[in-house]
PDB file of N, CA and C in Angstrom:
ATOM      1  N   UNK A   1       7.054  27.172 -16.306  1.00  0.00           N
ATOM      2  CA  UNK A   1       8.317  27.690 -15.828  1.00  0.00           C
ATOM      3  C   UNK A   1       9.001  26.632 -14.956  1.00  0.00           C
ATOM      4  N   UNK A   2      10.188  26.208 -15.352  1.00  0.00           N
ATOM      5  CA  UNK A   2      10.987  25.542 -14.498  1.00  0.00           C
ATOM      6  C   UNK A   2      11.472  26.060 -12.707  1.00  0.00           C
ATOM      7  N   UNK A   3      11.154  25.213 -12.184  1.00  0.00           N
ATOM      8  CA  UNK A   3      11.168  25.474 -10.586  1.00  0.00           C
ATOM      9  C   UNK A   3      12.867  25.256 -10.337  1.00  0.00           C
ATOM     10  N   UNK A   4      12.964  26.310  -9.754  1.00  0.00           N
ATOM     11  CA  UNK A   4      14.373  26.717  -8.999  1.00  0.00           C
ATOM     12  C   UNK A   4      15.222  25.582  -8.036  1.00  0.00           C
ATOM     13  N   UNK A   5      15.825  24.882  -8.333  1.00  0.00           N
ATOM     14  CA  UNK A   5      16.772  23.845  -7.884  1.00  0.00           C
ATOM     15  C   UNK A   5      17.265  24.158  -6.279  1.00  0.00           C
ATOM     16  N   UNK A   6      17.071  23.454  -5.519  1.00  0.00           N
ATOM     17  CA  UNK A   6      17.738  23.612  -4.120  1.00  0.00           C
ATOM     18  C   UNK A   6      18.525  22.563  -3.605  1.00  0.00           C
ATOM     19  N   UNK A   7      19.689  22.763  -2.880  1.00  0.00           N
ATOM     20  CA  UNK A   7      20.858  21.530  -2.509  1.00  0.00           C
ATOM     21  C   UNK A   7      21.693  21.796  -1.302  1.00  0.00           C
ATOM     22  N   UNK A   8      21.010  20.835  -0.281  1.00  0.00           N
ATOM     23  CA  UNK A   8      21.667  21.095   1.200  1.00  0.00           C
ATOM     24  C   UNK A   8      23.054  21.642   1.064  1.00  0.00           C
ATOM     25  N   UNK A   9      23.549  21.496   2.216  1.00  0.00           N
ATOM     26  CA  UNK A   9      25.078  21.670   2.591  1.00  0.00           C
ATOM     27  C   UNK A   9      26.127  20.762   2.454  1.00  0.00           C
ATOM     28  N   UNK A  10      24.936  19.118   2.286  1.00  0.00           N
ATOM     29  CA  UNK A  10      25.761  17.998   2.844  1.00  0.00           C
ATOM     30  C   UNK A  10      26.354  17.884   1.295  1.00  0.00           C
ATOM     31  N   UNK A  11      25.317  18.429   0.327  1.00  0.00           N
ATOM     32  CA  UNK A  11      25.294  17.956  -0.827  1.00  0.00           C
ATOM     33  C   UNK A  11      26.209  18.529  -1.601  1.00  0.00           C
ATOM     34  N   UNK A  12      26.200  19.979  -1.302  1.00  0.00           N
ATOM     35  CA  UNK A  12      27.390  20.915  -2.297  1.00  0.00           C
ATOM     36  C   UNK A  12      28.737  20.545  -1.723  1.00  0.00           C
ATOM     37  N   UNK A  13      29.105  20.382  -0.209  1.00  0.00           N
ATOM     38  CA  UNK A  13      30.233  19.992   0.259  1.00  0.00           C
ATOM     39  C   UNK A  13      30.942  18.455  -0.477  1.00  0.00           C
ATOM     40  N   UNK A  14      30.038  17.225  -0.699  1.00  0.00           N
ATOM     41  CA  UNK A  14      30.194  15.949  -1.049  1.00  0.00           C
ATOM     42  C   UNK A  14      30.600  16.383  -2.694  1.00  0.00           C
ATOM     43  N   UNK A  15      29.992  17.930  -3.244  1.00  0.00           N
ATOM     44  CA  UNK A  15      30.328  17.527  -4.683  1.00  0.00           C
ATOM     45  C   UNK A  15      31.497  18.091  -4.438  1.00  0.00           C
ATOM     46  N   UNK A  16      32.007  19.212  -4.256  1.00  0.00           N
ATOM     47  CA  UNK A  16      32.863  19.799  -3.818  1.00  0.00           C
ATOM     48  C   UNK A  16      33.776  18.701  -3.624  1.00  0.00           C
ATOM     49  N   UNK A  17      34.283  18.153  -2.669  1.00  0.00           N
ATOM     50  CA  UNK A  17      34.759  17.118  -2.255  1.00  0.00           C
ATOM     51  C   UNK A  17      35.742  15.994  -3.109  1.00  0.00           C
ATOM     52  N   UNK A  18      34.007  15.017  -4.333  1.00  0.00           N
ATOM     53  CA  UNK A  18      34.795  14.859  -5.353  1.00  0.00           C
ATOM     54  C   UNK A  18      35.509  15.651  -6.349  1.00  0.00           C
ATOM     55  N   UNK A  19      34.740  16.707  -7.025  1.00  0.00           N
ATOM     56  CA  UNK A  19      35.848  17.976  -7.517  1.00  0.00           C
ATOM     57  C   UNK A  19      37.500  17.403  -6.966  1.00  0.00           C
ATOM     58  N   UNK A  20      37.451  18.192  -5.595  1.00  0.00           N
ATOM     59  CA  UNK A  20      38.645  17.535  -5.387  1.00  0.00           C
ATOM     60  C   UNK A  20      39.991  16.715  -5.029  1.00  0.00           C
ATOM     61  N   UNK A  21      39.340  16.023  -5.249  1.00  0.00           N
ATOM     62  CA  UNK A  21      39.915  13.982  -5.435  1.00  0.00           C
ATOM     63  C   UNK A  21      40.519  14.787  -6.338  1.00  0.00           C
ATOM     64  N   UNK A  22      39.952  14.963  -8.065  1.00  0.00           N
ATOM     65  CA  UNK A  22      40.697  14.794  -9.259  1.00  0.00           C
ATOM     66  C   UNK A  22      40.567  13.636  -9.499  1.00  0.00           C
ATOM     67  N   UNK A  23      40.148  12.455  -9.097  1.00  0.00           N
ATOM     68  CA  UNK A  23      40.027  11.328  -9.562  1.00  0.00           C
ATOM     69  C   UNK A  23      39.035  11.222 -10.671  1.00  0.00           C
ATOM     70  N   UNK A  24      37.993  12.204 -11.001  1.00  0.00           N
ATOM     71  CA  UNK A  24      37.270  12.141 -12.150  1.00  0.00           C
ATOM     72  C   UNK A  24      36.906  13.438 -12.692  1.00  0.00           C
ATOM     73  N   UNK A  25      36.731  13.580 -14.003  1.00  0.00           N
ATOM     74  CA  UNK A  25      36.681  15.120 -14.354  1.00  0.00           C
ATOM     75  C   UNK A  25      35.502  15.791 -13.940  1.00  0.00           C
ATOM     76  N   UNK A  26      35.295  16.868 -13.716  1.00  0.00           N
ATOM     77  CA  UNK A  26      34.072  17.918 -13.084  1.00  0.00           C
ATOM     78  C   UNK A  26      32.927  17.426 -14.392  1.00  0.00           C
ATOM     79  N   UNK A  27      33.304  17.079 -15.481  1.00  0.00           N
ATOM     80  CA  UNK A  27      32.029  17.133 -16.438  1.00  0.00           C
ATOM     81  C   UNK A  27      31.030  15.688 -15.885  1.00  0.00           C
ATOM     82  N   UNK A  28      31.831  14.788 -16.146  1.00  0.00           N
ATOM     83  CA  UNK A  28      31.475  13.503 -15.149  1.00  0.00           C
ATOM     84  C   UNK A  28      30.787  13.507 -13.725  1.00  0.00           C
ATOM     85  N   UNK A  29      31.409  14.010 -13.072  1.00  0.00           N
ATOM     86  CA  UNK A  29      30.910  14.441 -11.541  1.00  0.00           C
ATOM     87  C   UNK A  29      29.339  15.567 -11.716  1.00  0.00           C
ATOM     88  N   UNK A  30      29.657  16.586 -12.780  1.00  0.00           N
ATOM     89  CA  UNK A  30      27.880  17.064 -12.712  1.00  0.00           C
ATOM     90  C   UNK A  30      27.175  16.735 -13.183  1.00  0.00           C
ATOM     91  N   UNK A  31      27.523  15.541 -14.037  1.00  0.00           N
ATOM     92  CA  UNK A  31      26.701  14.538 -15.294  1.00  0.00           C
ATOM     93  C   UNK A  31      25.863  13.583 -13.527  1.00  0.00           C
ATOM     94  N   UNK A  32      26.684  12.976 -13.224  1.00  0.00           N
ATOM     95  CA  UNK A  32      26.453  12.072 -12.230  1.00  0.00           C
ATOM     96  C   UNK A  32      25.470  12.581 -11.137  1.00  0.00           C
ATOM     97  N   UNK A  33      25.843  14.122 -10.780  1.00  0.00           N
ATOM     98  CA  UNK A  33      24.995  14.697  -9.757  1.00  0.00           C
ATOM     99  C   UNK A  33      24.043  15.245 -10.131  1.00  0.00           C
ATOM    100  N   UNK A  34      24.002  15.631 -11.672  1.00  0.00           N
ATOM    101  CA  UNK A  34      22.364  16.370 -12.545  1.00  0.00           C
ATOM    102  C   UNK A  34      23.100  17.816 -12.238  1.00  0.00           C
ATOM    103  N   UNK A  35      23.805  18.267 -12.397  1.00  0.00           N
ATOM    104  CA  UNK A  35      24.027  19.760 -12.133  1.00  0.00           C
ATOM    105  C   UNK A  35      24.833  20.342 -13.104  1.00  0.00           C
ATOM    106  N   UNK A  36      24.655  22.112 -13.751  1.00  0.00           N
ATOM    107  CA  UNK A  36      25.933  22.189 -14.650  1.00  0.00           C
ATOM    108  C   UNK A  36      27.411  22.151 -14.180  1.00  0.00           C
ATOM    109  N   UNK A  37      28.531  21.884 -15.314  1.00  0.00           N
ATOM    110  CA  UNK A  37      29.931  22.233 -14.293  1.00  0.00           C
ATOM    111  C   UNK A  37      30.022  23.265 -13.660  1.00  0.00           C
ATOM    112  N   UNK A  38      29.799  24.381 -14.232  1.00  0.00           N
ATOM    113  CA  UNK A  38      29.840  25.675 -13.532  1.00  0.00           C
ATOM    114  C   UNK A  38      29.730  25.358 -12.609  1.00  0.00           C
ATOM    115  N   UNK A  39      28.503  25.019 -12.010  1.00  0.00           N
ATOM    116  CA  UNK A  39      28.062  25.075 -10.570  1.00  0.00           C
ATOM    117  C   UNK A  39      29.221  24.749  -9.589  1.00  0.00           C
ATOM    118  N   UNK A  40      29.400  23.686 -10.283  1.00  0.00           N
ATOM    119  CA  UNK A  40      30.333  22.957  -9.378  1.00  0.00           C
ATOM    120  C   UNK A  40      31.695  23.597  -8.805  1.00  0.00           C
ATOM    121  N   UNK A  41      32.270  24.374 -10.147  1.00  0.00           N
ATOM    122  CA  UNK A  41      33.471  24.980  -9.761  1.00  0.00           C
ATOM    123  C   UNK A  41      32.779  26.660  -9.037  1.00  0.00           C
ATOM    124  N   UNK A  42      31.736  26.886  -8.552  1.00  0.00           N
ATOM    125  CA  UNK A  42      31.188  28.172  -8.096  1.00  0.00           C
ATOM    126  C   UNK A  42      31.041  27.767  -6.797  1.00  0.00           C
ATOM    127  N   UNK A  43      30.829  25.857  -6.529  1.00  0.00           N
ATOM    128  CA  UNK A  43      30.932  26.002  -4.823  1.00  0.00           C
ATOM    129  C   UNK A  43      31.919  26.033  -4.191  1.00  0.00           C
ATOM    130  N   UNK A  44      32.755  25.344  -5.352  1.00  0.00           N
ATOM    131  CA  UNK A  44      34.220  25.403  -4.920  1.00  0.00           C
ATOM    132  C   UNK A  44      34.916  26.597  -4.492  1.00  0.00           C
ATOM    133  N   UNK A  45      34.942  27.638  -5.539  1.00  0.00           N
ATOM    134  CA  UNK A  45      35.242  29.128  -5.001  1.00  0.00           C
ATOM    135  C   UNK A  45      34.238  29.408  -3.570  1.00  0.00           C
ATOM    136  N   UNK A  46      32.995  29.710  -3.635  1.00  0.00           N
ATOM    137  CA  UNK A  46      32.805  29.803  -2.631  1.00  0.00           C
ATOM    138  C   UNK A  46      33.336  29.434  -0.958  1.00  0.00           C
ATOM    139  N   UNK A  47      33.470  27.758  -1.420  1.00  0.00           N
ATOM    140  CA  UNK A  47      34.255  27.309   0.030  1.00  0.00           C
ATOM    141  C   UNK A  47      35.457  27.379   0.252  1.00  0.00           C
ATOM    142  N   UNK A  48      36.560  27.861  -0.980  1.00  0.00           N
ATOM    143  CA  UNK A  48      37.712  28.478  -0.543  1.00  0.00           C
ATOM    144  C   UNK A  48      37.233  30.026  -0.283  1.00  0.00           C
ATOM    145  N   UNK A  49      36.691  30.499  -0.593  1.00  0.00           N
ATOM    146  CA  UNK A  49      36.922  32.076  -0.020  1.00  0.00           C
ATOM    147  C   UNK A  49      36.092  32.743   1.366  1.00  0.00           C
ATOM    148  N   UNK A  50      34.907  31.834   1.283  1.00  0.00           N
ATOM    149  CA  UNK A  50      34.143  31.484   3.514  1.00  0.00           C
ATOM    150  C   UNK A  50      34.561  30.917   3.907  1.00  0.00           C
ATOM    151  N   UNK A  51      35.297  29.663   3.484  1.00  0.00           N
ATOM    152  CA  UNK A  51      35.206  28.644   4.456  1.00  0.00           C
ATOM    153  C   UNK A  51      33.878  27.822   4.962  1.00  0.00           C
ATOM    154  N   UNK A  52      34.154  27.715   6.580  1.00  0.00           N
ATOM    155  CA  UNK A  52      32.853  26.790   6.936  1.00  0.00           C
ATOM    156  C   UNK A  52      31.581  27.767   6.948  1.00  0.00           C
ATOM    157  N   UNK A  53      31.809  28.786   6.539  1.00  0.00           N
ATOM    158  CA  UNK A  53      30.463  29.618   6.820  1.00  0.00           C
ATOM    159  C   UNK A  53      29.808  30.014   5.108  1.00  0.00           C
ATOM    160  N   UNK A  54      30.436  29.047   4.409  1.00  0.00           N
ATOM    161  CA  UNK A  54      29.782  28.854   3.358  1.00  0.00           C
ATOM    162  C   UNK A  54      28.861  27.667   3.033  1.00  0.00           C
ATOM    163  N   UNK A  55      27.347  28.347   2.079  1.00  0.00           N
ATOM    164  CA  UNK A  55      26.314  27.273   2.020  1.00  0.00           C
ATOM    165  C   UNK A  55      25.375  27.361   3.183  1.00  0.00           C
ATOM    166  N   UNK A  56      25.634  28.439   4.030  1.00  0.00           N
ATOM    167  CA  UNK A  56      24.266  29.326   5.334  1.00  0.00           C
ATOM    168  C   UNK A  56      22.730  27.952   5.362  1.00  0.00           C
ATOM    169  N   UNK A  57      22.460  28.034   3.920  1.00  0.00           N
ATOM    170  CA  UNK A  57      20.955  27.222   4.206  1.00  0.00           C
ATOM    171  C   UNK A  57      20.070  28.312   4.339  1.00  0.00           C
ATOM    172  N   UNK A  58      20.074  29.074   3.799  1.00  0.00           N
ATOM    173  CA  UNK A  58      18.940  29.706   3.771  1.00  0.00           C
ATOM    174  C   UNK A  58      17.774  29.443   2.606  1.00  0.00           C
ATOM    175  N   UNK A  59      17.701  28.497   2.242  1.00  0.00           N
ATOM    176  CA  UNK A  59      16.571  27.853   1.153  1.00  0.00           C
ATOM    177  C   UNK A  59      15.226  27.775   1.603  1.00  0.00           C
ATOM    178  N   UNK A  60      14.540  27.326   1.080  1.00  0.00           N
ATOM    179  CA  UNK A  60      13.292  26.654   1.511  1.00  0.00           C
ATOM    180  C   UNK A  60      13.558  25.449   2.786  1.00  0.00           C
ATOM    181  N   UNK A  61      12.614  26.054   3.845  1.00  0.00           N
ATOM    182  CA  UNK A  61      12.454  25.025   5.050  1.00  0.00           C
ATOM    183  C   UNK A  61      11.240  23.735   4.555  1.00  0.00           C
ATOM    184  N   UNK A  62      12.067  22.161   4.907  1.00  0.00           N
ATOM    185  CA  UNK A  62      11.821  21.214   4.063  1.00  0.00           C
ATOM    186  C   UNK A  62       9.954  20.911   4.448  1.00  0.00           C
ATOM    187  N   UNK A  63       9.030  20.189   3.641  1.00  0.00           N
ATOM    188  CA  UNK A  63       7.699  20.635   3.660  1.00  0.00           C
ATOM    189  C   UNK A  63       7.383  19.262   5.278  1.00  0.00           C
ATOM    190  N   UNK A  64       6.448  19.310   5.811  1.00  0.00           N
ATOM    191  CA  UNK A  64       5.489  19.097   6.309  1.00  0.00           C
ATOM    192  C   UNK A  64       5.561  17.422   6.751  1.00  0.00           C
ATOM    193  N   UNK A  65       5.278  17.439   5.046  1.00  0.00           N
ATOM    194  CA  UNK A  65       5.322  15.545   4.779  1.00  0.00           C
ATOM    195  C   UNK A  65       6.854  14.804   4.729  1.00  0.00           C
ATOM    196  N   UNK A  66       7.603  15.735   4.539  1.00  0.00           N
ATOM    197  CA  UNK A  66       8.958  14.923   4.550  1.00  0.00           C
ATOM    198  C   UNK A  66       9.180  15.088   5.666  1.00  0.00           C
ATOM    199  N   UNK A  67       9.308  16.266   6.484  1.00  0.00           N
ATOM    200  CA  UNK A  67       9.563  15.504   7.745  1.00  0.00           C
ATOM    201  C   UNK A  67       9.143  14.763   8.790  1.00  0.00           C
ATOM    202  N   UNK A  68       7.812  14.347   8.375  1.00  0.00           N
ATOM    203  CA  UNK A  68       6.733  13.279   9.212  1.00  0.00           C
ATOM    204  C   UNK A  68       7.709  11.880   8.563  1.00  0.00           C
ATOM    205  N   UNK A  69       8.053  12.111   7.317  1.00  0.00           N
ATOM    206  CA  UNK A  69       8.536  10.589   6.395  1.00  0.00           C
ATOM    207  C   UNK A  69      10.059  10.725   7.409  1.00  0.00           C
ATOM    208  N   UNK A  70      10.416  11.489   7.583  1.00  0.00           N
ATOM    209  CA  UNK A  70      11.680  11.289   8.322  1.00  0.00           C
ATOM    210  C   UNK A  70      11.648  10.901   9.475  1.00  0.00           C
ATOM    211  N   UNK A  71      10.650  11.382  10.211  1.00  0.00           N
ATOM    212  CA  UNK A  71      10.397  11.259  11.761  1.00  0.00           C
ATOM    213  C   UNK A  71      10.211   9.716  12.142  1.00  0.00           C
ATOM    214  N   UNK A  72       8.984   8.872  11.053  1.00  0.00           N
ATOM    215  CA  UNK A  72       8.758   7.527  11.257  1.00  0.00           C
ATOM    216  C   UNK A  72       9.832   7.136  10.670  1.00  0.00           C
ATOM    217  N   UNK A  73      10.744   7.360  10.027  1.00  0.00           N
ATOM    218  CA  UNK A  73      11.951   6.638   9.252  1.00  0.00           C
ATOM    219  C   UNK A  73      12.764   6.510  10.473  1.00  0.00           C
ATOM    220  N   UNK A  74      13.495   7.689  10.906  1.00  0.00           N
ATOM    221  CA  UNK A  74      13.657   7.770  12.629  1.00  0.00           C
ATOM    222  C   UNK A  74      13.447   6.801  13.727  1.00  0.00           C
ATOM    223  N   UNK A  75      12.527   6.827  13.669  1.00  0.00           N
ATOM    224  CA  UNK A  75      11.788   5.549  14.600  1.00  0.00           C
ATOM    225  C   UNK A  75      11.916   4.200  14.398  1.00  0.00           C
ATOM    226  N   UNK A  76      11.418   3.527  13.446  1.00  0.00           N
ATOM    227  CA  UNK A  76      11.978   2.515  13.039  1.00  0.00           C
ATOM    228  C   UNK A  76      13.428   2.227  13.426  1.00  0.00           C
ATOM    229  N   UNK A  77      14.413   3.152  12.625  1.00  0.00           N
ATOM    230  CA  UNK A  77      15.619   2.761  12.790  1.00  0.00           C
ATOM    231  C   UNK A  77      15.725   2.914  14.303  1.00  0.00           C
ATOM    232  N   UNK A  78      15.111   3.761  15.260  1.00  0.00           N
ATOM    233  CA  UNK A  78      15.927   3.347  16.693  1.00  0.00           C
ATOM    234  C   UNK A  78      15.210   2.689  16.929  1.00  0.00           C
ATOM    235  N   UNK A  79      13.890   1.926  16.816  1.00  0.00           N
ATOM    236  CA  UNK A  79      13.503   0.137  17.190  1.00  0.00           C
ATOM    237  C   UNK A  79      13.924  -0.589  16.506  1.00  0.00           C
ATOM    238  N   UNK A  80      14.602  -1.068  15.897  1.00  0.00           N
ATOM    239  CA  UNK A  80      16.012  -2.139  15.417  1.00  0.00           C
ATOM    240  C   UNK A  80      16.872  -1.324  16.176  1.00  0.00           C
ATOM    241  N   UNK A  81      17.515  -0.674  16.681  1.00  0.00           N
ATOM    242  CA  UNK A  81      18.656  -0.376  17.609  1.00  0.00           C
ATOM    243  C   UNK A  81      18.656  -1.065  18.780  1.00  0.00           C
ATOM    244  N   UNK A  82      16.963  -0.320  19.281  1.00  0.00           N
ATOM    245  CA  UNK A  82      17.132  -0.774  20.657  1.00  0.00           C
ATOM    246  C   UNK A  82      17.099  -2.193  20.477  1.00  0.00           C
ATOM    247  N   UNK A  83      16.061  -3.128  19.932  1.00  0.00           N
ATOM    248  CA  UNK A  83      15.914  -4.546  19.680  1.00  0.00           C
ATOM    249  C   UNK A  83      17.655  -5.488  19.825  1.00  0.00           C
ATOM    250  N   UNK A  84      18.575  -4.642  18.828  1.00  0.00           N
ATOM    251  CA  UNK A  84      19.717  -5.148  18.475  1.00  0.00           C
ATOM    252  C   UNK A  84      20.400  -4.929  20.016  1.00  0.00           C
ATOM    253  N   UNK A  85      20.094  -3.682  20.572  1.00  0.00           N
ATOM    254  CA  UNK A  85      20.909  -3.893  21.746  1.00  0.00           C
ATOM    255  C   UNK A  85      20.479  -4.534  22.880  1.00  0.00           C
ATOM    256  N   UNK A  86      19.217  -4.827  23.170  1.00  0.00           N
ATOM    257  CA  UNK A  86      18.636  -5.477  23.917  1.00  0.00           C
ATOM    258  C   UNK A  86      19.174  -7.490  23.773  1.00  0.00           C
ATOM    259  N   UNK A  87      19.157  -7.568  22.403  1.00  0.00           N
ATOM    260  CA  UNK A  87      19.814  -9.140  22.201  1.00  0.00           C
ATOM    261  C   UNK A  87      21.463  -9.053  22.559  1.00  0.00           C
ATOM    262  N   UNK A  88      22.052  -7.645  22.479  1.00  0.00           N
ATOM    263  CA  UNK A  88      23.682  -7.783  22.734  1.00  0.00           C
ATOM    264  C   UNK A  88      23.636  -7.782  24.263  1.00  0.00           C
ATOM    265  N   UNK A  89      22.867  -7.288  25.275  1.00  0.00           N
ATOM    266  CA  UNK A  89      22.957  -7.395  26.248  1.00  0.00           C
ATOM    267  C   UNK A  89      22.521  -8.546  26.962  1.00  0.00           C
ATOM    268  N   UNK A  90      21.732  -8.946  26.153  1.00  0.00           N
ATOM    269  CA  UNK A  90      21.447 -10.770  26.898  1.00  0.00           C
ATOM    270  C   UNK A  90      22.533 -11.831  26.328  1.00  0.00           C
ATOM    271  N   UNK A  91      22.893 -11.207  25.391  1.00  0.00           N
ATOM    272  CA  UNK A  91      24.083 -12.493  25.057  1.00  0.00           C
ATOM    273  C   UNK A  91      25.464 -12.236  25.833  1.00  0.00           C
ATOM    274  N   UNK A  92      25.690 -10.999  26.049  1.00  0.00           N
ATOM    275  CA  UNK A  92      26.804 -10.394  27.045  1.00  0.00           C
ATOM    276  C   UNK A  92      26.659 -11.182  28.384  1.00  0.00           C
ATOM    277  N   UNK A  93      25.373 -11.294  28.886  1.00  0.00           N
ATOM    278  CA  UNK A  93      24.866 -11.866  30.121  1.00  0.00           C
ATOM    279  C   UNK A  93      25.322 -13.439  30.147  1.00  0.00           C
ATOM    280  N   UNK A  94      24.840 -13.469  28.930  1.00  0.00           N
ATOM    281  CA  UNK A  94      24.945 -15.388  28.972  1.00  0.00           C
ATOM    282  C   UNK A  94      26.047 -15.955  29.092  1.00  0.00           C
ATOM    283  N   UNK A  95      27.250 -14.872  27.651  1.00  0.00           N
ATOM    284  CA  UNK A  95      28.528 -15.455  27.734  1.00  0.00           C
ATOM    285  C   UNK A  95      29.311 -15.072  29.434  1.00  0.00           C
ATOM    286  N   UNK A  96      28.975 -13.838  29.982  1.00  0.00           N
ATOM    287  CA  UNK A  96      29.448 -13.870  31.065  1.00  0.00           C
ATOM    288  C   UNK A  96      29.256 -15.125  32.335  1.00  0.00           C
ATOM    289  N   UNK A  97      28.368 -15.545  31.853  1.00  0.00           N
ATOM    290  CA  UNK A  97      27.540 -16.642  33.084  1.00  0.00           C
ATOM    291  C   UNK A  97      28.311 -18.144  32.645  1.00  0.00           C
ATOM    292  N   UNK A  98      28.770 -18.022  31.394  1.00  0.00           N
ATOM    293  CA  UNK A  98      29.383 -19.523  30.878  1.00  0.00           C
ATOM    294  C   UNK A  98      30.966 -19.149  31.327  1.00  0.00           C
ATOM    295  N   UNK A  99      31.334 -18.063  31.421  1.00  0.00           N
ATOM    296  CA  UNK A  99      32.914 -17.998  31.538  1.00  0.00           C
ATOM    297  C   UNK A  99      32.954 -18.034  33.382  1.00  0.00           C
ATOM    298  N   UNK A 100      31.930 -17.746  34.047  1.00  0.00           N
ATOM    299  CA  UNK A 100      32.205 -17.635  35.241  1.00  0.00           C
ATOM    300  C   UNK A 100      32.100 -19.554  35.661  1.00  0.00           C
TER     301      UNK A 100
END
């Protein structure tokens, strides 16, 4: 049996979105995203007729291991932050010390 498809908020809003550009046809856009057209024009109704309180999230809460993979993904990226800001603040220092 095929397992039941799930798709954040960020995700139905972004298709939604292109939908409507119009810059490319809906068959294209669910070819591109793996989804039928239908779908596409069903989030659309949806988010004209809630608004922002459409797409709740009430799905499956994400497992265990992805968010450990997110957490160290997380991390990383704010040690290159801090690293990057730690070199902008010594070079801030330096150029200040050459202009004085």
């Amino acid at each position: 049996m095929k397992q039941r498809q799930t798709f954040t908020k960020e995700f139905k809003l972004e298709a939604v979105r292109l939908l409507d550009e119009g810059k490319r046809p809906a068959t294209e856009i669910a070819r591109e995203l793996g989804i039928p057209r239908t779908r596409l024009y069903k989030w659309k109704d949806q988010l004209e007729k809630q608004g922002a309180s459409a797409f709740p999230g009430h799905g499956r809460p994400s497992s265990p291991e992805s968010q450990a993979a997110e957490i160290a993904r997380l991390k990383r990226e704010l040690e290159v932050s801090q690293e990057e800001n730690e070199i902008l603040k010594k070079a801030a220092a330096f150029f200040a010390r050459e202009l004085l």
